[in-house]
N, C-alpha and C. Protein backbone atom coordinates (compact mmCIF):
# COMPACT_ATOMS: atom_id res chain seq x y z
N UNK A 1 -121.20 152.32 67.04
CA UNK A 1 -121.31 152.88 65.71
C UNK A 1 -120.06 152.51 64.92
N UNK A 2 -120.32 151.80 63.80
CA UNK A 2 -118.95 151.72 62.64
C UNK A 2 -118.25 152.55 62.16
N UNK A 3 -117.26 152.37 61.94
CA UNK A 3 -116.28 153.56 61.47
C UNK A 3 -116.85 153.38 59.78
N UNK A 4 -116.59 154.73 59.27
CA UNK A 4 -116.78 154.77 57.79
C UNK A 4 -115.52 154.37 57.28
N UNK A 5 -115.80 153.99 55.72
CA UNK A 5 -114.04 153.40 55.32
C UNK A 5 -113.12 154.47 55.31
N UNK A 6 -113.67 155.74 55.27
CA UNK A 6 -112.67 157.02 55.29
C UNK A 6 -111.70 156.95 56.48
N UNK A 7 -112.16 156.79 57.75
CA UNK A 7 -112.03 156.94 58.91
C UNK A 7 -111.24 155.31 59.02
N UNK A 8 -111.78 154.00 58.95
CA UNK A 8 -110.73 152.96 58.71
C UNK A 8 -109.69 153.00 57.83
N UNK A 9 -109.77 153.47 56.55
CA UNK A 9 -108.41 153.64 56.05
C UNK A 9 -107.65 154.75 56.72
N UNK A 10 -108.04 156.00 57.39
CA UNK A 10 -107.17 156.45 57.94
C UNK A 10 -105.90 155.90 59.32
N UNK A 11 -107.52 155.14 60.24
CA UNK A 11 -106.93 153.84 61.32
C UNK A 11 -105.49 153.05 60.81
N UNK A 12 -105.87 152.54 59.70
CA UNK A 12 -104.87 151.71 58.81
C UNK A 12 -103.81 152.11 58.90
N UNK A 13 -103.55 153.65 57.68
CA UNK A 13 -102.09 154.47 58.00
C UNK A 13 -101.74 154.29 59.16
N UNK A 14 -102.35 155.19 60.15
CA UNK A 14 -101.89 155.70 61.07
C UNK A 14 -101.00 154.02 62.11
N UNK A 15 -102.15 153.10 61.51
CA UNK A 15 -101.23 151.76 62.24
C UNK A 15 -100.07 151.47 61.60
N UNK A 16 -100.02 151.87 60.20
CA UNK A 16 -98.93 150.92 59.44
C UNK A 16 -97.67 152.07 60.27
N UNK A 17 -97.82 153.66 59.77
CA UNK A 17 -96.94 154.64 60.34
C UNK A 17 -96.30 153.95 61.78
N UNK A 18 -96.93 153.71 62.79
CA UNK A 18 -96.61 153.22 64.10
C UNK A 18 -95.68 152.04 64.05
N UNK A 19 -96.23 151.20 63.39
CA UNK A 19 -95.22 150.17 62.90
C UNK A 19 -93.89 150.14 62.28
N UNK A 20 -93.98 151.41 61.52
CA UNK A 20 -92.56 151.46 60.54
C UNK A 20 -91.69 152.85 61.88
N UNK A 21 -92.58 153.41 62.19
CA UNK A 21 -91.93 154.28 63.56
C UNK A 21 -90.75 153.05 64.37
N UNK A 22 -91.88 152.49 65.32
CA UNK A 22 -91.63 151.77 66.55
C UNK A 22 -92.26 150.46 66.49
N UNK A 23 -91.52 149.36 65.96
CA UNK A 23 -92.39 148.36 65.76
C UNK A 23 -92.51 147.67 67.44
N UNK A 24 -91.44 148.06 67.87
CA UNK A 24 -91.89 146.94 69.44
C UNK A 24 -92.51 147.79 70.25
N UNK A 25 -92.75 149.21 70.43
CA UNK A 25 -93.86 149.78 70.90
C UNK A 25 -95.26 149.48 70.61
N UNK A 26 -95.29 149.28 69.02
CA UNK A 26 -96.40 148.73 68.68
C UNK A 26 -97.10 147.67 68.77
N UNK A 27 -96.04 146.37 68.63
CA UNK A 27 -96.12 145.32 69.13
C UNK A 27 -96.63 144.74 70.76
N UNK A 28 -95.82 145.65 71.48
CA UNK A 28 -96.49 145.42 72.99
C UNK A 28 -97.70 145.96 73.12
N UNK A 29 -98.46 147.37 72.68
CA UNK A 29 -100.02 147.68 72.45
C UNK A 29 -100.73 146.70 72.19
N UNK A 30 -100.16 146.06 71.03
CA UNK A 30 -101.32 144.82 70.29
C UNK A 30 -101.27 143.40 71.07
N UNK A 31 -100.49 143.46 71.71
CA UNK A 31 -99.82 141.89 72.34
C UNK A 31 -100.47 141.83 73.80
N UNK A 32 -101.60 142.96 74.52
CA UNK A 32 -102.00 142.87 75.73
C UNK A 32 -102.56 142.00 75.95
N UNK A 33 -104.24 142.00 74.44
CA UNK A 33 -104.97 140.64 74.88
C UNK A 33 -104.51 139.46 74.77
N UNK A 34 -103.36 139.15 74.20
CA UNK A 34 -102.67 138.12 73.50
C UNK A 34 -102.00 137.55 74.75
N UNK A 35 -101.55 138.27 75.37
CA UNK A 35 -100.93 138.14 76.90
C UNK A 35 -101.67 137.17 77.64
N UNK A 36 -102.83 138.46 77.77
CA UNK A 36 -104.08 137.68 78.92
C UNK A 36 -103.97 136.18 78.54
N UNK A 37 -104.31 135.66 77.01
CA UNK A 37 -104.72 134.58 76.56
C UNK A 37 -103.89 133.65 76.80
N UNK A 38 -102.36 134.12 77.00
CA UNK A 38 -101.38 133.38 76.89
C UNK A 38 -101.26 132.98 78.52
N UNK A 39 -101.16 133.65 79.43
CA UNK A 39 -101.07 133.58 81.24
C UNK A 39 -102.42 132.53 81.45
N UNK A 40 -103.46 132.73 81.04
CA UNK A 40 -104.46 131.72 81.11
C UNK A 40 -104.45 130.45 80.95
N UNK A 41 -103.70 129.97 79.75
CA UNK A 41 -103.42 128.77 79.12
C UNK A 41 -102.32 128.56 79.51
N UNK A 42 -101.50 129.48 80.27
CA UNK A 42 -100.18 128.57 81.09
C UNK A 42 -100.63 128.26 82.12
N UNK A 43 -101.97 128.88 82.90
CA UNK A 43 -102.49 128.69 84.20
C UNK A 43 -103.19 127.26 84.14
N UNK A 44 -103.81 127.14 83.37
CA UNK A 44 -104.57 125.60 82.95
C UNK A 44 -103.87 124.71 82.58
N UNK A 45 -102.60 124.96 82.04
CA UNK A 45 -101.43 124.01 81.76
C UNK A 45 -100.96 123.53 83.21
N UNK A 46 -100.63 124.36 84.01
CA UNK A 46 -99.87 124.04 85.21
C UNK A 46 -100.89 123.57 85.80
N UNK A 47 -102.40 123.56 86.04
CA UNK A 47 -103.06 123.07 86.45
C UNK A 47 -103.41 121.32 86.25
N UNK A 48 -103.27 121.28 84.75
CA UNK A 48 -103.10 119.83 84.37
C UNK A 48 -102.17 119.07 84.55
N UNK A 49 -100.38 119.80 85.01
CA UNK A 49 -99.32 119.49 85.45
C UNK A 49 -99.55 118.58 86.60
N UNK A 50 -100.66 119.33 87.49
CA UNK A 50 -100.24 118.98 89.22
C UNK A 50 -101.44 117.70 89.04
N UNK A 51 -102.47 118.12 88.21
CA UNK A 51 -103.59 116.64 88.23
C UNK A 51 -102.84 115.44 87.44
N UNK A 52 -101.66 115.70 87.38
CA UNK A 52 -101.18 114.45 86.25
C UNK A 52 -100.08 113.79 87.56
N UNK A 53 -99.79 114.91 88.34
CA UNK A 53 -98.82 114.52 89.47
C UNK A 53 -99.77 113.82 90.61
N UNK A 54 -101.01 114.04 90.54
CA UNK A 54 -102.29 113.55 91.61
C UNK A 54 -102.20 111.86 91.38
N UNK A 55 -102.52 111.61 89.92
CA UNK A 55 -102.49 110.61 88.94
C UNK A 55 -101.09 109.39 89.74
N UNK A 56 -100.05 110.15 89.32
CA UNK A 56 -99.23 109.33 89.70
C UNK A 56 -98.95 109.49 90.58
N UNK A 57 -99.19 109.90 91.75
CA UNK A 57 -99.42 109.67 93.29
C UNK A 57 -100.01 108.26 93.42
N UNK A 58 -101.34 108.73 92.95
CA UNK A 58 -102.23 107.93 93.39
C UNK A 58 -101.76 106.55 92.76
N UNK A 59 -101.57 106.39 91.57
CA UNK A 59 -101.23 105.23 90.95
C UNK A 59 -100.13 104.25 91.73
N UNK A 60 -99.07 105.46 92.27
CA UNK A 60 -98.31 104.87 93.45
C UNK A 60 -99.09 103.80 94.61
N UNK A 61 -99.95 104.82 95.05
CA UNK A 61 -100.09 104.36 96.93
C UNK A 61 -101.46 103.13 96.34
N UNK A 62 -101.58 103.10 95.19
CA UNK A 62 -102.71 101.62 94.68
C UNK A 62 -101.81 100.89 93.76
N UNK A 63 -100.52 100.83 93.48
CA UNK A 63 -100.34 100.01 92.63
C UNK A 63 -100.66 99.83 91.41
N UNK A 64 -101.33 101.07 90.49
CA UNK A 64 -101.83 100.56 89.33
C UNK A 64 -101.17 101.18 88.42
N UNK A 65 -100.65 100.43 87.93
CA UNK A 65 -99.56 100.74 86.36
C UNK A 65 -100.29 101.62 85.42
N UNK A 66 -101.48 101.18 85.40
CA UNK A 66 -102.21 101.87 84.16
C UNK A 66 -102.89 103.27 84.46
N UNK A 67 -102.76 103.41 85.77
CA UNK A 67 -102.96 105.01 86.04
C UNK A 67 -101.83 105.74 86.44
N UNK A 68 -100.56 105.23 86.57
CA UNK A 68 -99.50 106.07 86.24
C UNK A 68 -99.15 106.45 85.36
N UNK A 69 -99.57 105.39 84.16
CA UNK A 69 -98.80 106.14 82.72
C UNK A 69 -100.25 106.71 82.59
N UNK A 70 -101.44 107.31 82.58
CA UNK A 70 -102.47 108.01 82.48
C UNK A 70 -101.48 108.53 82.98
N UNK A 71 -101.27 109.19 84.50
CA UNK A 71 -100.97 110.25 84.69
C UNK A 71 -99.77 111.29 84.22
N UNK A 72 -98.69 109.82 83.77
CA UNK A 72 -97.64 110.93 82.96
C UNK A 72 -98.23 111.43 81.97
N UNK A 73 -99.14 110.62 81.34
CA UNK A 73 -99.54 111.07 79.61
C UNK A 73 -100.44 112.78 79.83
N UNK A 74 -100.78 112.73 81.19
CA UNK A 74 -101.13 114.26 81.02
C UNK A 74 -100.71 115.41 81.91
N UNK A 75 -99.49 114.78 82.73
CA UNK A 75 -98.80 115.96 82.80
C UNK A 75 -97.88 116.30 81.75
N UNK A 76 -97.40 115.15 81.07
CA UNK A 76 -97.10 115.71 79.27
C UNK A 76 -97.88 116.75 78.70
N UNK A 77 -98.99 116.63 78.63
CA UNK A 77 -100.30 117.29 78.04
C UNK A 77 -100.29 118.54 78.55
N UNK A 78 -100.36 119.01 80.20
CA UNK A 78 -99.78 120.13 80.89
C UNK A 78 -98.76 120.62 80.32
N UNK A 79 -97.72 120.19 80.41
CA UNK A 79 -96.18 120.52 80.15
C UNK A 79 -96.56 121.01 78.93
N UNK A 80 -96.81 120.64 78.07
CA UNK A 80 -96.84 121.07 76.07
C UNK A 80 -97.84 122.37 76.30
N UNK A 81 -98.98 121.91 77.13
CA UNK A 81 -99.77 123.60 77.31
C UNK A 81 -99.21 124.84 77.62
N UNK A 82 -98.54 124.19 78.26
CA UNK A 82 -97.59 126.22 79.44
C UNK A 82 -96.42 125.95 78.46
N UNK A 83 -95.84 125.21 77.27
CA UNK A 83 -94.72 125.55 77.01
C UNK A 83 -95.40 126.35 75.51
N UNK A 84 -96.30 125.96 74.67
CA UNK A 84 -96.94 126.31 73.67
C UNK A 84 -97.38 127.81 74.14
N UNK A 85 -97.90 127.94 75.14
CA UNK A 85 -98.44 129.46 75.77
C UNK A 85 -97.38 130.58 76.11
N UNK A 86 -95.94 129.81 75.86
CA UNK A 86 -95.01 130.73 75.90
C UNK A 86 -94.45 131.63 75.04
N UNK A 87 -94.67 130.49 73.66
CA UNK A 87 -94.45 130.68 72.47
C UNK A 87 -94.93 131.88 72.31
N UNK A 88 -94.10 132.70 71.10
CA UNK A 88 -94.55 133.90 70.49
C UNK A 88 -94.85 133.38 69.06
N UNK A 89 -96.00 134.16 68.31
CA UNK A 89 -96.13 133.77 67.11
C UNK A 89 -94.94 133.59 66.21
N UNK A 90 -94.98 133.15 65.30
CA UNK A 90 -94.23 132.85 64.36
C UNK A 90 -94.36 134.38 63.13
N UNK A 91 -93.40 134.42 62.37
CA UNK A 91 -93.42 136.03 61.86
C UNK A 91 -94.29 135.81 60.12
N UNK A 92 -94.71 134.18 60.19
CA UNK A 92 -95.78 134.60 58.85
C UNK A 92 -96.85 133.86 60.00
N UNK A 93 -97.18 133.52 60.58
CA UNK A 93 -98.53 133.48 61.38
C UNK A 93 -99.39 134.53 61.38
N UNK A 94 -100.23 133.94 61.55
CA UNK A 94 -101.57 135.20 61.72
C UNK A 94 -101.92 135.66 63.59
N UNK A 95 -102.17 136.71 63.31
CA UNK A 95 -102.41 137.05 64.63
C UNK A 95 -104.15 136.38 65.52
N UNK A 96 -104.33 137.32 66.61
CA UNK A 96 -105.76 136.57 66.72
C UNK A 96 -107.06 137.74 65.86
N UNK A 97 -106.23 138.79 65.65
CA UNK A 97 -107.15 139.41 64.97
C UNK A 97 -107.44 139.12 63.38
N UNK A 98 -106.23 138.30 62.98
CA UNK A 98 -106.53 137.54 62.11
C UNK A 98 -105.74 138.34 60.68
N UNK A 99 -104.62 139.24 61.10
CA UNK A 99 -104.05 140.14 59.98
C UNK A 99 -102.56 139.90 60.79
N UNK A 100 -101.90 139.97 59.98
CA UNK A 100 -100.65 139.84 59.14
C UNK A 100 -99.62 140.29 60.23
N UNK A 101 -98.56 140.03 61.42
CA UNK A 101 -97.86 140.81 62.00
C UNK A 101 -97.20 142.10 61.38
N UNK A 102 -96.35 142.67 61.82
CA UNK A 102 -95.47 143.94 61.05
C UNK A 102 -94.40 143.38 60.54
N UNK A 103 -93.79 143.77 59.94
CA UNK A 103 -92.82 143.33 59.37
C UNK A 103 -91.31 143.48 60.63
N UNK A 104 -90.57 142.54 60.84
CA UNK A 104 -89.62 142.72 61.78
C UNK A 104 -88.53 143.77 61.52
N UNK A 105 -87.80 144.56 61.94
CA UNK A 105 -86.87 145.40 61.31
C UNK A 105 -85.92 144.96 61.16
N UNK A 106 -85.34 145.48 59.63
CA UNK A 106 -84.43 144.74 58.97
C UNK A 106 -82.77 145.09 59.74
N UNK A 107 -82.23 143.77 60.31
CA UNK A 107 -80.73 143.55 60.67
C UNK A 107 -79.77 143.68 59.64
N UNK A 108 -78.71 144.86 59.73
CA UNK A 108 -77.52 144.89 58.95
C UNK A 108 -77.11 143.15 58.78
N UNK A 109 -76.69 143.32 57.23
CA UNK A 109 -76.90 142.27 56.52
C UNK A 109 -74.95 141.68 56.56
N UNK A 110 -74.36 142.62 57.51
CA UNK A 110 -72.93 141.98 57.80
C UNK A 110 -73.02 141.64 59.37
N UNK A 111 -72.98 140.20 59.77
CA UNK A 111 -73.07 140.09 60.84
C UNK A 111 -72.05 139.37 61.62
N UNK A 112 -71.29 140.30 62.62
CA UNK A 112 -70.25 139.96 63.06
C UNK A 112 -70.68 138.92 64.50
N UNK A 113 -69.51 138.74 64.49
CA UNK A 113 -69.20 137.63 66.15
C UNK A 113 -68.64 138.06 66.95
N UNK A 114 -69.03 137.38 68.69
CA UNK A 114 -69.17 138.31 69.26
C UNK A 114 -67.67 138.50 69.75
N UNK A 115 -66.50 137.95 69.58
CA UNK A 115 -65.34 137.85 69.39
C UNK A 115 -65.01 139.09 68.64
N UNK A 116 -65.45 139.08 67.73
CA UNK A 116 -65.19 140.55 66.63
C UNK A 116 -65.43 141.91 67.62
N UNK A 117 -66.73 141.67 67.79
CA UNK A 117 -66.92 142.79 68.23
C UNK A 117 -65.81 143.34 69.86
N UNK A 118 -65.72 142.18 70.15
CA UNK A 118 -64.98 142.21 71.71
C UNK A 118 -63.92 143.35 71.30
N UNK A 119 -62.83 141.87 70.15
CA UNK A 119 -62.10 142.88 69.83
C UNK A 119 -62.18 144.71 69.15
N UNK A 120 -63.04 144.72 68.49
CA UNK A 120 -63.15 145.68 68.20
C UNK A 120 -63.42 146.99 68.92
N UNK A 121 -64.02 146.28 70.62
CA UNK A 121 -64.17 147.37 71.61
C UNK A 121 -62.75 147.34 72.85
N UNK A 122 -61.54 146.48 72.33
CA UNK A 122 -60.65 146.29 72.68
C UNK A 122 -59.53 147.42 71.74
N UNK A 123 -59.83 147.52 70.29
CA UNK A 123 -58.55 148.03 69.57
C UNK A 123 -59.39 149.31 69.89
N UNK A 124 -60.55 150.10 69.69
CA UNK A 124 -60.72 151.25 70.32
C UNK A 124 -60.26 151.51 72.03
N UNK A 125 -60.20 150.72 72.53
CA UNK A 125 -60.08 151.47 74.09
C UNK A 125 -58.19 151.91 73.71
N UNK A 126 -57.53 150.54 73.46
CA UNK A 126 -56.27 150.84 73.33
C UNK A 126 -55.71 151.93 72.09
N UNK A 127 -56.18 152.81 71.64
CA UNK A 127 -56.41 154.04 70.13
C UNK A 127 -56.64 154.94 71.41
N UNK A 128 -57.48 154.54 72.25
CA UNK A 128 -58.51 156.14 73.16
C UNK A 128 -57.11 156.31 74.14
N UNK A 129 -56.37 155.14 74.30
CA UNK A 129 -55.47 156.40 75.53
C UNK A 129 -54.39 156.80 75.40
């Protein structure tokens, strides 16, 4: 049964609220099936890895030039699969549901180094005793 729009715009709030709460709580909820999708396509990646390593085996123990570089050309093809499946979206990408990520939370806009900070947990210890 469909939700009425009363009941989806309420869904809505209550998602945007969650988001401006806890965005990486929220983020890991929404990111489960995204997961699955992602472990799958690294599984078929590594799978095309080892048939590309078969390739140039084989191309070895026959001598044939032209099925070794076949076979690098798709454990390349592997390799780019499980490394692409690692990837996290990009923050104007679309998701798979096809709407808009959250907005990331905004980082103080003075950003020190980590030198700074060292020191700075250096001139407090020597103040504390």
């Amino acid at each position: 049964m469909p939700l009425s729009e009363h009941e989806q715009r309420l869904l809505e709030q209550m998602e945007r609220a969650l988001y401006a709460e806890d965005p990486k709580f929220a983020t890991s909820l929404r990111s489960s099936s995204m997961a699955r999708a992602s472990r799958g396509r690294a599984a078929l990646g590594v799978l095309i890895v080892f048939a590309g390593i078969g390739c140039l085996v084989t191309s070895m123990a026959m001598q044939a030039t032209p099925l070794g570089i076949l076979g690098f050309a798709v454990m390349l093809i592997g390799a780019v699969l499980v490394y692409t499946a690692f990837l996290r979206p990009r923050a104007g990408a679309e998701t798979a549901e096809g709407e808009q990520p959250a907005p990331k939370a905004k980082t103080p806009s003075t950003k020190t180094s980590f030198m700074d900070r060292v020191e700075g947990r250096w001139r407090k210890r020597q103040g504390d005793e």
